[in-house]
Protein backbone atom coordinates (compact mmCIF):
# COMPACT_ATOMS: atom_id res chain seq x y z
CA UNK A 1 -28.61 192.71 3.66
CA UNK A 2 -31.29 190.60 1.88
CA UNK A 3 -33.65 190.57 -1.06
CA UNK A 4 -36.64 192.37 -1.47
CA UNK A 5 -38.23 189.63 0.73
CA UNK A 6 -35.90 189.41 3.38
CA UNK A 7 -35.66 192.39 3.73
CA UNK A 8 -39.12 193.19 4.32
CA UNK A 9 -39.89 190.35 6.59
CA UNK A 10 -36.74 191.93 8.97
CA UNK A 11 -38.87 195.38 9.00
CA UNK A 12 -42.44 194.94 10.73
CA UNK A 13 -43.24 198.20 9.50
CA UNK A 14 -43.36 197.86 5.77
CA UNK A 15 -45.33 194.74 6.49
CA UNK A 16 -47.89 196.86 8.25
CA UNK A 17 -47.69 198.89 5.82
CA UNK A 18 -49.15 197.21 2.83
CA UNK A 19 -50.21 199.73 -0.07
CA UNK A 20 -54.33 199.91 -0.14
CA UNK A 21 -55.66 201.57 -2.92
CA UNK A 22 -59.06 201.72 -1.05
CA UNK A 23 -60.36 198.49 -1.78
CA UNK A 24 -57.96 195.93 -1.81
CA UNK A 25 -53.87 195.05 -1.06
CA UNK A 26 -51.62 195.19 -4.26
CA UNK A 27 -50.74 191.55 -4.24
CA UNK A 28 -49.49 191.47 -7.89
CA UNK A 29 -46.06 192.23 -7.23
CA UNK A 30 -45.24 189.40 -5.05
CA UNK A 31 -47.48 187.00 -7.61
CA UNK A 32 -44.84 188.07 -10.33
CA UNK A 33 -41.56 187.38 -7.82
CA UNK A 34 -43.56 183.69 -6.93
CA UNK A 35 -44.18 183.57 -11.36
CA UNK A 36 -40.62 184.08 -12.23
CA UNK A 37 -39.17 181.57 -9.74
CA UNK A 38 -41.45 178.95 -11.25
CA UNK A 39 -42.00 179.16 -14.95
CA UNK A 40 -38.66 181.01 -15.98
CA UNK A 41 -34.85 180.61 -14.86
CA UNK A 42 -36.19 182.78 -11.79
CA UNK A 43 -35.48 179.79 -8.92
CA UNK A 44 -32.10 180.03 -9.94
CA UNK A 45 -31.19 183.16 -10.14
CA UNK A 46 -32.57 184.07 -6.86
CA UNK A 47 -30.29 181.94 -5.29
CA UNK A 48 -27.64 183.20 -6.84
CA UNK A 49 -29.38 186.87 -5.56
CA UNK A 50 -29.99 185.75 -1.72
CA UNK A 51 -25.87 184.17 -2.02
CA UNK A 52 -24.60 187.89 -3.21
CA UNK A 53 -26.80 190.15 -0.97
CA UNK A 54 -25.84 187.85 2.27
CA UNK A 55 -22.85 188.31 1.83
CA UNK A 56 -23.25 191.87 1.91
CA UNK A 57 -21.46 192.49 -1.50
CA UNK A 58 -23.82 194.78 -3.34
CA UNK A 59 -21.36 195.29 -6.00
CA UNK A 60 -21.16 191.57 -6.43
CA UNK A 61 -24.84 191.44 -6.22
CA UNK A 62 -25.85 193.52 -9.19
CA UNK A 63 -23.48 191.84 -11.36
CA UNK A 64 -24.84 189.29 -14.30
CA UNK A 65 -24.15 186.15 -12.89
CA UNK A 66 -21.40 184.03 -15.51
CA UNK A 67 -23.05 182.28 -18.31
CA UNK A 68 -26.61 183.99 -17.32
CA UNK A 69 -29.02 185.72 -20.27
CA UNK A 70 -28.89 189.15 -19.52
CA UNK A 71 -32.81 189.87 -19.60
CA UNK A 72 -33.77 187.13 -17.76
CA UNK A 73 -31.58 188.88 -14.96
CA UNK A 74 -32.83 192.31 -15.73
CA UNK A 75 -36.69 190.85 -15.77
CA UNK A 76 -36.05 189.16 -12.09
CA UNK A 77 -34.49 192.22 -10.53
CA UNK A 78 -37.26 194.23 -12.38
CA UNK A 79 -39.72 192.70 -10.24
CA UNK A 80 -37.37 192.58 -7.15
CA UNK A 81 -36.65 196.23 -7.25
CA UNK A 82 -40.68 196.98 -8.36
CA UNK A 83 -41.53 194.92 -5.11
CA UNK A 84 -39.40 197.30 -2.78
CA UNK A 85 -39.94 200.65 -4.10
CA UNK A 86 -43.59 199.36 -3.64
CA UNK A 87 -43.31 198.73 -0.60
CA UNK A 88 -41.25 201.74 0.78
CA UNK A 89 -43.64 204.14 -0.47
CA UNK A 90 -46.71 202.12 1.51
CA UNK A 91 -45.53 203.47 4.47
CA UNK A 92 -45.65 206.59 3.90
CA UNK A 93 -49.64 206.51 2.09
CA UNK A 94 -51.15 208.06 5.19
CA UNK A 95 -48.44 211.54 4.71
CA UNK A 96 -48.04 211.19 1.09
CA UNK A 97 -51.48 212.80 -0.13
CA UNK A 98 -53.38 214.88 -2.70
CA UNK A 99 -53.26 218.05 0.05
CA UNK A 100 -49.76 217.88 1.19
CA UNK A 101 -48.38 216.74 -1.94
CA UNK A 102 -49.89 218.43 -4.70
CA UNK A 103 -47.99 217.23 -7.71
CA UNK A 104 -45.26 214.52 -8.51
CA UNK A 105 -41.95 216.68 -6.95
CA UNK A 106 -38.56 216.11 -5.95
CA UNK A 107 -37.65 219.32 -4.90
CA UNK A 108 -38.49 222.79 -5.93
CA UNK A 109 -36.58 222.34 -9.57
CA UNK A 110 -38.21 218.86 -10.80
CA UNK A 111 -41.57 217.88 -11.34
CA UNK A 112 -43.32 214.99 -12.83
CA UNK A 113 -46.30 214.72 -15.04
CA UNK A 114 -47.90 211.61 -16.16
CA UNK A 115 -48.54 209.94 -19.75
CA UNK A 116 -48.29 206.19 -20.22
CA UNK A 117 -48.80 206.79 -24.54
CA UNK A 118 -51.96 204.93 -24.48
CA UNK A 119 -55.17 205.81 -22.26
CA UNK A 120 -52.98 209.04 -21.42
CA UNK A 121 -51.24 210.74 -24.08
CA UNK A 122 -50.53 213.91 -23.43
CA UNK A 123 -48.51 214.35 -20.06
CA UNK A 124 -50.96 215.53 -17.16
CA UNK A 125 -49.94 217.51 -13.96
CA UNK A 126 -51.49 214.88 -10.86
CA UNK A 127 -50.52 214.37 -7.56
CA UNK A 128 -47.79 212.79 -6.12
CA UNK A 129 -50.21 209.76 -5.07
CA UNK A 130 -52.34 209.77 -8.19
CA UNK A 131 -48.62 209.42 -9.99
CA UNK A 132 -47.71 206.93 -7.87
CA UNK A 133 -51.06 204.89 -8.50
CA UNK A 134 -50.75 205.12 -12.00
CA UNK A 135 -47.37 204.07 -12.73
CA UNK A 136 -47.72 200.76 -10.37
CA UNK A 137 -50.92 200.13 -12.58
CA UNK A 138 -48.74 201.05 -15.57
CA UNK A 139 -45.64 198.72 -14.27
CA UNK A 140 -47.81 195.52 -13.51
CA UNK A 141 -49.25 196.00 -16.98
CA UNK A 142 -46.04 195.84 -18.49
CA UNK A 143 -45.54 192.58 -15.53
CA UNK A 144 -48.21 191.02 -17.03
CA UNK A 145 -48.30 191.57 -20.70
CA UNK A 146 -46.53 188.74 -22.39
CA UNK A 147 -45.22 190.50 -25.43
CA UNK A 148 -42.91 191.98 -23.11
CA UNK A 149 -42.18 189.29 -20.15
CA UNK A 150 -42.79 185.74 -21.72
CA UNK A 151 -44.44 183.72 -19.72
CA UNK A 152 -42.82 180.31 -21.23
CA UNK A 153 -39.69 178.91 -20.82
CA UNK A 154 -37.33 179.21 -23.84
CA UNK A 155 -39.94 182.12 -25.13
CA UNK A 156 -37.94 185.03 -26.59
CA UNK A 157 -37.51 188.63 -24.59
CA UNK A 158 -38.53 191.79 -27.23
CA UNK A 159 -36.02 193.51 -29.09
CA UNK A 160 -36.62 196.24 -27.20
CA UNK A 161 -36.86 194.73 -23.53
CA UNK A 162 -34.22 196.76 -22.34
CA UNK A 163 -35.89 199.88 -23.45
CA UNK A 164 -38.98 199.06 -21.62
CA UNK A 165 -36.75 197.77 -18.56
CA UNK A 166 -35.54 201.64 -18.16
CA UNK A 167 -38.35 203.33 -18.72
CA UNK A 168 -39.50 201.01 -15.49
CA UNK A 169 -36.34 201.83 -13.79
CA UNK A 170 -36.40 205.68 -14.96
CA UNK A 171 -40.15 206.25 -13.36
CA UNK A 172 -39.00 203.96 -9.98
CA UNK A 173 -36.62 206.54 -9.84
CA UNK A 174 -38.76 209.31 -9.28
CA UNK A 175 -40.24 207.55 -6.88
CA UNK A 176 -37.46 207.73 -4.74
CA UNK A 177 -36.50 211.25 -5.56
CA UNK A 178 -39.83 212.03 -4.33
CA UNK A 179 -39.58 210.36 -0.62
CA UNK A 180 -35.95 211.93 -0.20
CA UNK A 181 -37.22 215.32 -1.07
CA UNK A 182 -40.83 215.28 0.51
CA UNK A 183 -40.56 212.33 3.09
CA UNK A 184 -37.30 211.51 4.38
CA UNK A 185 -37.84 212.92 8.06
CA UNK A 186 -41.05 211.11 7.94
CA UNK A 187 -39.18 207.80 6.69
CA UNK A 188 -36.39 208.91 10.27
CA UNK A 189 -39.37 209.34 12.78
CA UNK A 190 -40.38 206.22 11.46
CA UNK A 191 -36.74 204.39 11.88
CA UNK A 192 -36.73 203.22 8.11
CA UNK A 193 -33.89 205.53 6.78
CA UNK A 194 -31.28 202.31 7.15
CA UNK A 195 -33.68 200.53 4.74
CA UNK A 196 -34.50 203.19 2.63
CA UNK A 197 -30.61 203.64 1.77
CA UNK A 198 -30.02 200.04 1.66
CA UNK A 199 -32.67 199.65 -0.78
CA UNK A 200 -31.84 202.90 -2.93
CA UNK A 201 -27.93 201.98 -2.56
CA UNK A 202 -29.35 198.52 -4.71
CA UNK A 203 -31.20 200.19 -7.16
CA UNK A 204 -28.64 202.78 -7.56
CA UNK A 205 -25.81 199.85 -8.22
CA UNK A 206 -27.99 198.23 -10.27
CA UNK A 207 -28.80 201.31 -12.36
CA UNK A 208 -24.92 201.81 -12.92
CA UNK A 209 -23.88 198.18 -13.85
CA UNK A 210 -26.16 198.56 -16.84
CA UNK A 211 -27.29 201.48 -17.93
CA UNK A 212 -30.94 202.09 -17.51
CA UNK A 213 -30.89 205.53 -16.47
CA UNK A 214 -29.67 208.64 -18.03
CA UNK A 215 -27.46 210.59 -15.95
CA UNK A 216 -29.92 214.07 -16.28
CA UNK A 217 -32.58 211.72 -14.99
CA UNK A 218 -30.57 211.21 -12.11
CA UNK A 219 -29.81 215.06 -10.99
CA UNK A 220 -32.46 215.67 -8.24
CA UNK A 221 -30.50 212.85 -6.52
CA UNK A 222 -27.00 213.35 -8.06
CA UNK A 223 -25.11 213.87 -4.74
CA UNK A 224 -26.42 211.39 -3.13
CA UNK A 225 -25.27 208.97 -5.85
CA UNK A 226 -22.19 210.15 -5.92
CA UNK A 227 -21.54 209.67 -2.54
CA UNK A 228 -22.93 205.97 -2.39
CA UNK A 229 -20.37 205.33 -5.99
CA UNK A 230 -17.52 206.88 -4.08
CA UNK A 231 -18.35 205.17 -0.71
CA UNK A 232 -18.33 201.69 -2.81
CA UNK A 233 -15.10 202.76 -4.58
CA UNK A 234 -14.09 202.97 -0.94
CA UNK A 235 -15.03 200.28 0.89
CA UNK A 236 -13.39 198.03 -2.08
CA UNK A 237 -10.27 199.40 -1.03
CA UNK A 238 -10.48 199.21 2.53
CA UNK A 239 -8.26 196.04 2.80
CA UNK A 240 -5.47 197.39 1.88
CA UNK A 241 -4.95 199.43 4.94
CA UNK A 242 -4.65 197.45 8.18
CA UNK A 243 -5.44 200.55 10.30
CA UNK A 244 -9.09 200.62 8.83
CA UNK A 245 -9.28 196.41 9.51
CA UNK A 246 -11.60 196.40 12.47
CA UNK A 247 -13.69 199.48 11.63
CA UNK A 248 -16.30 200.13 9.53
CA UNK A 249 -18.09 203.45 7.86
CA UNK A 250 -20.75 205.29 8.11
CA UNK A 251 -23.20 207.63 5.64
CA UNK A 252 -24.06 210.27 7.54
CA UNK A 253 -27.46 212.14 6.19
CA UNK A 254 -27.28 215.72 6.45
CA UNK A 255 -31.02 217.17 6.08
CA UNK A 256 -31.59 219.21 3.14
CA UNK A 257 -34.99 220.16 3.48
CA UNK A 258 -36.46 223.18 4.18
CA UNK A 259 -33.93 225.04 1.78
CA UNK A 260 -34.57 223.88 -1.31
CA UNK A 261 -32.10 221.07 -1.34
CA UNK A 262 -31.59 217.19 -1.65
CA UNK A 263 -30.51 215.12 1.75
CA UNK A 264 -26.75 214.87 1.41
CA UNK A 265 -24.30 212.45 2.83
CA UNK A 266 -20.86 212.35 4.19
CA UNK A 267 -18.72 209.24 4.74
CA UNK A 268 -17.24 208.88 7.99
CA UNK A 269 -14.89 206.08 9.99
CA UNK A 270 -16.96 204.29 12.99
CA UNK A 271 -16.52 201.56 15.03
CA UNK A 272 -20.08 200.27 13.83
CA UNK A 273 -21.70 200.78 10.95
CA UNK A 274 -25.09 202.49 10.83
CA UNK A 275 -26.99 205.72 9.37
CA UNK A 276 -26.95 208.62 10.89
CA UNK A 277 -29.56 212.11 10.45
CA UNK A 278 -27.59 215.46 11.31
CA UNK A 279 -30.26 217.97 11.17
């Protein structure tokens, strides 16, 4: 496991992959990750970021590091976590369109409509790429308004940071409701699905440890979670029997689509760990 970055530079794919709206790369993402580590508290915290993930300890990883402010860590992870989801959905730009996804979906029982309160008020129906386009317009205006992320050291956070930090988190979410619903055996014939979960499995941790979603926000995905909480709940206890010591376990997908429902998972013990489609 690895950040956003290290992750990405491990899979040649998303790297091909870059998201191009049609006339240039979206580079702003990885400007804010490069901002962060030099004008705020950023440097360290990634450290202490890149220390938790390679060690594989995603619980550990999500966690407010001791003596830490709490919205400097939620404004680095904001951009870490806006970097991958990103990036996960630029591979899939070339499947993901106007024709064969007509609006913003995750499933037959949820769709999304846009409004961002200011140049669109009143929620619109668009497609799933128009959404898409708008809210990473939307995000890296919030990125780059400093009323909301100071730029200077020692500058104060809003009152209501947090509230803007999951409404962020809330829309990234669809985004990944989406690709599991519409995209996830394009994501397998592509060999991403171990990245895609690792990367979810982070957000969805991170989510948890403080708060930024409301559970109904969650339901087109809700089993899925559920699995990954119990699978951590798990694997935390795993020590304590010496018959599980030199095994591991895996999260099997079992292929929902084509009836309506979400991709599930089961939790199963293997001599190596890896991710598994059962169609």
């Amino acid at each position: 496991l690895g950040t956003s970055s290290s992750i990405n530079k491990s899979n040649p794919q998303l790297n091909k992959h870059n998201w191009n709206r049609g006339k240039q790369k979206r580079t702003k993402a990885t400007d804010r990750s490069d901002f962060w580590e030099e004008k705020r508290k950023g440097a360290q915290l990634r450290k202490h970021i890149d220390a938790t993930l390679g060690s594989g300890n995603l619980r550990e990883a999500v966690k407010l590091p001791p003596g830490e402010d709490l919205n400097e860590w939620l404004a680095v992870n904001t951009v870490d976590f806006f970097n991958q989801v990103n990036l996960l959905y630029g591979t899939l730009t070339e499947f993901c369109t106007p024709d064969n996804c007509r609006t913003m979906s995750a499933g037959p029982k949820y769709e999304y409509r846009w409004a961002d309160g200011v140049q669109i008020k009143k929620p619109i129906e668009v497609s799933a790429p128009k959404y898409v386009e708008y809210l990473m317009d939307w995000i890296e205006a919030q990125l780059d308004d400093e009323s909301i992320f100071p730029q200077k050291l020692g500058s104060p956070f809003p009152a209501n940071f947090k509230e803007v930090v999951k409404t962020i988190f809330k829309r990234l979410f669809r985004v990944y409701a989406h690709i599991y619903h519409s995209h996830f055996q394009k994501i397998v014939s592509l060999k991403e699905e171990a990245h895609l979960n690792t990367c979810f499995k982070h957000f969805i941790l991170f989510t948890c440890e403080f708060g930024l979603i409301d559970k109904k926000e969650l339901a087109p995905l809700q089993e899925l979670i559920e699995t990954i909480i119990n699978s951590m709940q798990l694997f935390r206890h795993r020590a304590n029997y010496s018959s599980f010591e030199n095994c591991s376990y895996a999260l099997y997908l079992h292929s929902g689509l084509g009836n309506g429902s979400p991709p599930r998972i089961s939790i199963m013990k293997d001599s190596n760990f890896s991710i598994w489609l059962k169609t």
